[in-house]
N, C-alpha and C. Protein backbone atom coordinates (compact mmCIF):
# COMPACT_ATOMS: atom_id res chain seq x y z
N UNK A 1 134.44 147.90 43.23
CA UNK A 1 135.26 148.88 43.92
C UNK A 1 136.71 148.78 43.47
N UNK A 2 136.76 147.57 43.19
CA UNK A 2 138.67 147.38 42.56
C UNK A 2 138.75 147.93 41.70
N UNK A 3 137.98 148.40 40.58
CA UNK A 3 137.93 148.95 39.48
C UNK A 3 138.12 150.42 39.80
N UNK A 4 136.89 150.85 40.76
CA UNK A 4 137.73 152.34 40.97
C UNK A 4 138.64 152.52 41.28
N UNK A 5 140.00 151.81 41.70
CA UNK A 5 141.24 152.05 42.62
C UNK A 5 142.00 151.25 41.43
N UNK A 6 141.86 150.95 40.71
CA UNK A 6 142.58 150.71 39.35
C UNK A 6 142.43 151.93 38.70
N UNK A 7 141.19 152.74 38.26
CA UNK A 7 141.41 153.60 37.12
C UNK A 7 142.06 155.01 37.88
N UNK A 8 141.23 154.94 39.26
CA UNK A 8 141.62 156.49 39.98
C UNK A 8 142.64 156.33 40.96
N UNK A 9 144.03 156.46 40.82
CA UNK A 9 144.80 156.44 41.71
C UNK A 9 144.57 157.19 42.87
N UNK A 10 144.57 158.56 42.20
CA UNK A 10 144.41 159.42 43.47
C UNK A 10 143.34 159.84 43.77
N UNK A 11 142.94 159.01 44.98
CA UNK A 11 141.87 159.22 45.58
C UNK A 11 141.36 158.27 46.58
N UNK A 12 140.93 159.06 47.75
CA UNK A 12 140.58 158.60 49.00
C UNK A 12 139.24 158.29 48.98
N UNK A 13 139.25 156.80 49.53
CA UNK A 13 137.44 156.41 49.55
C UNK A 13 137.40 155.77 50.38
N UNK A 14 136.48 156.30 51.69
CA UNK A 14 136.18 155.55 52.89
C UNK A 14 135.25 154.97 53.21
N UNK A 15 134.64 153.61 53.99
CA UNK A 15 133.92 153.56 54.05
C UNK A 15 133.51 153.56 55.94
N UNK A 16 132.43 154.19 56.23
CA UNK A 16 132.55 154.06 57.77
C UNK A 16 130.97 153.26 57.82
N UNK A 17 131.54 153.00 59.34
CA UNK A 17 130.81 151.97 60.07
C UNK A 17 130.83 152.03 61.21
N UNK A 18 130.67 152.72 61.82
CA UNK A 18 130.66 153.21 63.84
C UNK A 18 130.15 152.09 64.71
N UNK A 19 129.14 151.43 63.66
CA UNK A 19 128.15 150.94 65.05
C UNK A 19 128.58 149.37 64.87
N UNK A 20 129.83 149.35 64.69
CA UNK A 20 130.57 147.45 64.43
C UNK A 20 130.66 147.00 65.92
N UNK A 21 129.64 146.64 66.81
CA UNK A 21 129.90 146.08 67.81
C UNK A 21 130.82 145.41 68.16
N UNK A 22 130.77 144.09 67.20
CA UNK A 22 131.37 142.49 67.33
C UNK A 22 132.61 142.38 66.57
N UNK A 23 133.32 143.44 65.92
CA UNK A 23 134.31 143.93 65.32
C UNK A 23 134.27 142.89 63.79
N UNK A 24 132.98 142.46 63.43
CA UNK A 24 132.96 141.87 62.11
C UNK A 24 133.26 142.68 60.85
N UNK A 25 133.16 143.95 60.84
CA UNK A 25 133.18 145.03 59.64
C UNK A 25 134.58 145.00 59.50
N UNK A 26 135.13 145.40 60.76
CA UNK A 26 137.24 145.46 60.50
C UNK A 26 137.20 143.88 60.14
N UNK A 27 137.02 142.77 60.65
CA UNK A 27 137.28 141.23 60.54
C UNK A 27 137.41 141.22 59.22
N UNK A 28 136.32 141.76 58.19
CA UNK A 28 135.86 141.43 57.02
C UNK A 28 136.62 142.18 56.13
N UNK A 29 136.87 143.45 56.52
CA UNK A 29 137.43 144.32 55.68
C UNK A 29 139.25 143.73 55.35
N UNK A 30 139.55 142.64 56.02
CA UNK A 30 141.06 142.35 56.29
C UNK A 30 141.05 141.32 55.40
N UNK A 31 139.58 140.43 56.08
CA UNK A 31 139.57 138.66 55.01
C UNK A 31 139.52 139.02 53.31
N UNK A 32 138.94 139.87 53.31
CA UNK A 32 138.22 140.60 51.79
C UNK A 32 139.47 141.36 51.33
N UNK A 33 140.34 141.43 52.21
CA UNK A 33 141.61 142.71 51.34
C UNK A 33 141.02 144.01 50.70
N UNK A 34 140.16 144.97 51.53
CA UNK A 34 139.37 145.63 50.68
C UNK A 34 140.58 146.66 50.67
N UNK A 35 140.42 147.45 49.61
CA UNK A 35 141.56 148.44 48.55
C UNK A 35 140.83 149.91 49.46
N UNK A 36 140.37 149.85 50.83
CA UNK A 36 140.15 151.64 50.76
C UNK A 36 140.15 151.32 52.95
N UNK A 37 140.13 152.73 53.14
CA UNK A 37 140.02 152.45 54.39
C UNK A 37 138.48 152.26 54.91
N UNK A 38 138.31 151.37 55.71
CA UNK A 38 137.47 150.88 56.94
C UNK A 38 136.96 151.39 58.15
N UNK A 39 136.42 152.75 58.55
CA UNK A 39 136.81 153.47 59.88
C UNK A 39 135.66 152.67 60.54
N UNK A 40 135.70 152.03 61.87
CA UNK A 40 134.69 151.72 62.65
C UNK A 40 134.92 151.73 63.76
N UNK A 41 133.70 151.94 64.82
CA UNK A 41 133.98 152.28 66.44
C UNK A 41 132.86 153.02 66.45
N UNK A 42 131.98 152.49 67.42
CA UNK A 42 131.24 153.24 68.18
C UNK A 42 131.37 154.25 68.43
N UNK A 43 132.49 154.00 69.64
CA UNK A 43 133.25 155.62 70.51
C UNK A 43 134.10 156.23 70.04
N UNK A 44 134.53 156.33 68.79
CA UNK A 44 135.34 157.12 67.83
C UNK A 44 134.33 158.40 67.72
N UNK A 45 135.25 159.25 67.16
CA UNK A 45 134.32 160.77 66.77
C UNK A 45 133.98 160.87 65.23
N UNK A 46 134.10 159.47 64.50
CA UNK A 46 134.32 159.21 63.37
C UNK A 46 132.71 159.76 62.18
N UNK A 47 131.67 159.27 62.68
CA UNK A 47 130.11 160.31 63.03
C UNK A 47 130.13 161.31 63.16
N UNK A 48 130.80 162.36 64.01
CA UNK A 48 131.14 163.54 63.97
C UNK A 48 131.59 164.57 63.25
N UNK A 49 133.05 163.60 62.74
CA UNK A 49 133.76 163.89 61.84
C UNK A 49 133.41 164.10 60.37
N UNK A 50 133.08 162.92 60.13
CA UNK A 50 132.58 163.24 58.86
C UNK A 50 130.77 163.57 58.27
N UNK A 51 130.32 164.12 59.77
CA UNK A 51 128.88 164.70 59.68
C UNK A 51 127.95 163.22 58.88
N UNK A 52 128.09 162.19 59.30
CA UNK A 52 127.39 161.11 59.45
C UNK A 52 125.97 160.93 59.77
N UNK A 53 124.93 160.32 59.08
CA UNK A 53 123.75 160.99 59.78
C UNK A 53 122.76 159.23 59.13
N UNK A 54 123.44 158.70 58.41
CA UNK A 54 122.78 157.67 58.42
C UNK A 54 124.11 155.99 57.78
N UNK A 55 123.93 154.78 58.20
CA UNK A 55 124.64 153.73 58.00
C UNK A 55 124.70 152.93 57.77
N UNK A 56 125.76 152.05 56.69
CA UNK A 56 127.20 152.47 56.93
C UNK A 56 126.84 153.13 55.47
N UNK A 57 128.34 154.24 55.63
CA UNK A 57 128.56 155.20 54.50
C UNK A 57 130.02 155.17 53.70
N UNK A 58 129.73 155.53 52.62
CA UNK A 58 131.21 155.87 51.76
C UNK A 58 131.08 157.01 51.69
N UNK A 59 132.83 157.38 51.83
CA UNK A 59 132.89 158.75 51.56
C UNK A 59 133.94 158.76 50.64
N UNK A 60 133.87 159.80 49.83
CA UNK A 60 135.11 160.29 48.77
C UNK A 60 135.78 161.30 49.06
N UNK A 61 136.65 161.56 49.13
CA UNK A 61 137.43 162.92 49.87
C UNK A 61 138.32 163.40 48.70
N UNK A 62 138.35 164.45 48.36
CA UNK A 62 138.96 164.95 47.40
C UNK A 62 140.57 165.32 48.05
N UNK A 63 141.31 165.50 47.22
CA UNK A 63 143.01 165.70 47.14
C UNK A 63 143.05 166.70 48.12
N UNK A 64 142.12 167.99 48.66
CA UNK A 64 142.24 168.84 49.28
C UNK A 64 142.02 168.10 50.72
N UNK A 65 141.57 167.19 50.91
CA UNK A 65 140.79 166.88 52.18
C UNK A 65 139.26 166.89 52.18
N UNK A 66 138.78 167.81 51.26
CA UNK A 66 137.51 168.25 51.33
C UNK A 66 136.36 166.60 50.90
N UNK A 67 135.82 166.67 51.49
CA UNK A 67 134.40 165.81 51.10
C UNK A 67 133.85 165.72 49.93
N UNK A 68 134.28 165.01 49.08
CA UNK A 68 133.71 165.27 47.66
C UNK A 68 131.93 164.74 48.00
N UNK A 69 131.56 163.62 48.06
CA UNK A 69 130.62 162.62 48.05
C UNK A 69 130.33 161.73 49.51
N UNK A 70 129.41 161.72 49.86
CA UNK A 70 128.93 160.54 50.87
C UNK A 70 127.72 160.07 50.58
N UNK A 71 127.67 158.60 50.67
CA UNK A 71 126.37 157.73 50.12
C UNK A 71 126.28 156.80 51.03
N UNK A 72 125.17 155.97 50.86
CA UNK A 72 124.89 155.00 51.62
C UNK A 72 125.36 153.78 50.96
N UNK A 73 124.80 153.92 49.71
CA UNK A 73 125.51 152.64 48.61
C UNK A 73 125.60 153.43 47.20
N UNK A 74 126.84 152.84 46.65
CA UNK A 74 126.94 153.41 45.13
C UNK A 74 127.28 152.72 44.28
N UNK A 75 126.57 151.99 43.29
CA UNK A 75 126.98 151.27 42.53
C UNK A 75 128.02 151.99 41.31
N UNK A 76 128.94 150.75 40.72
CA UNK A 76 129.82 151.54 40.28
C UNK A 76 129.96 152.79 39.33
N UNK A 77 129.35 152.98 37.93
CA UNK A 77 128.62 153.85 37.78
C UNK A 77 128.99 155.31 38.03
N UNK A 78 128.14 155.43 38.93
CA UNK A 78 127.36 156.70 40.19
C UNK A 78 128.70 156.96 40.83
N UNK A 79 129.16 155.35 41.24
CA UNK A 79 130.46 156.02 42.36
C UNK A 79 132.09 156.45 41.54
N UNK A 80 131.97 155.94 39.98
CA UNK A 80 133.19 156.64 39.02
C UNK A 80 132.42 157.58 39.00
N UNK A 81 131.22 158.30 38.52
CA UNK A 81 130.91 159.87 38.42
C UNK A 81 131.34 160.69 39.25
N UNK A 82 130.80 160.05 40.95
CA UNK A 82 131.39 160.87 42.02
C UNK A 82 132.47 161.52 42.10
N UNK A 83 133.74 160.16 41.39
CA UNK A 83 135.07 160.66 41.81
C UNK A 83 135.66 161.15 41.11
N UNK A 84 134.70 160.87 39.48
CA UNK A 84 135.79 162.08 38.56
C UNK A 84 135.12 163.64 38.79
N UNK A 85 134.22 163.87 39.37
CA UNK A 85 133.42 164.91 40.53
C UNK A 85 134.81 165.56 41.06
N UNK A 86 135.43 164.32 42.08
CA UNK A 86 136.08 164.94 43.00
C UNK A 86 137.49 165.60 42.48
N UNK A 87 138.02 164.98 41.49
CA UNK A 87 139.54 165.00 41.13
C UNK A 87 139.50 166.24 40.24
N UNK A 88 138.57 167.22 40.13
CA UNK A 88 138.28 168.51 39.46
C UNK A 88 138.70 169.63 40.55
């Protein structure tokens, strides 16, 4: 994942996680220094929001806001295709 946020500056990549009970997903995401945002909470509208339907997910959001990509897992690969996808 460091590699994508080295080559693609611009660009938003989330990963969500709603159902972090025990708040280990944020815990981890802080110890790990991960390079993208973390959304988790149950009672967030965060599922809603980004039409969520199975978990946990990455999402890529293009410069517009718009949703480029959502996966369950993407190895790197698949997930540089996605985002030079999105930056078009």
């Amino acid at each position: 994942m460091q590699k994508i946020f080295s080559e693609f500056k611009n660009v938003t990549i989330l990963s969500i996680n709603p159902i972090d009970m025990e708040g280990k997903v944020a815990s981890d995401a802080k110890s790990f220094k991960l390079p993208y945002t973390v959304l988790v909470g149950r009672d967030s509208d965060v599922i809603e929001k980004y039409k969520i339907t199975k978990l946990p997910r990455l999402v890529i959001v293009k410069k517009n806001g718009v949703i480029a990509a959502t996966e369950k897992f993407m190895k790197l690969d698949p997930l540089r295709a996605q985002v030079k996808l999105a930056l078009k």
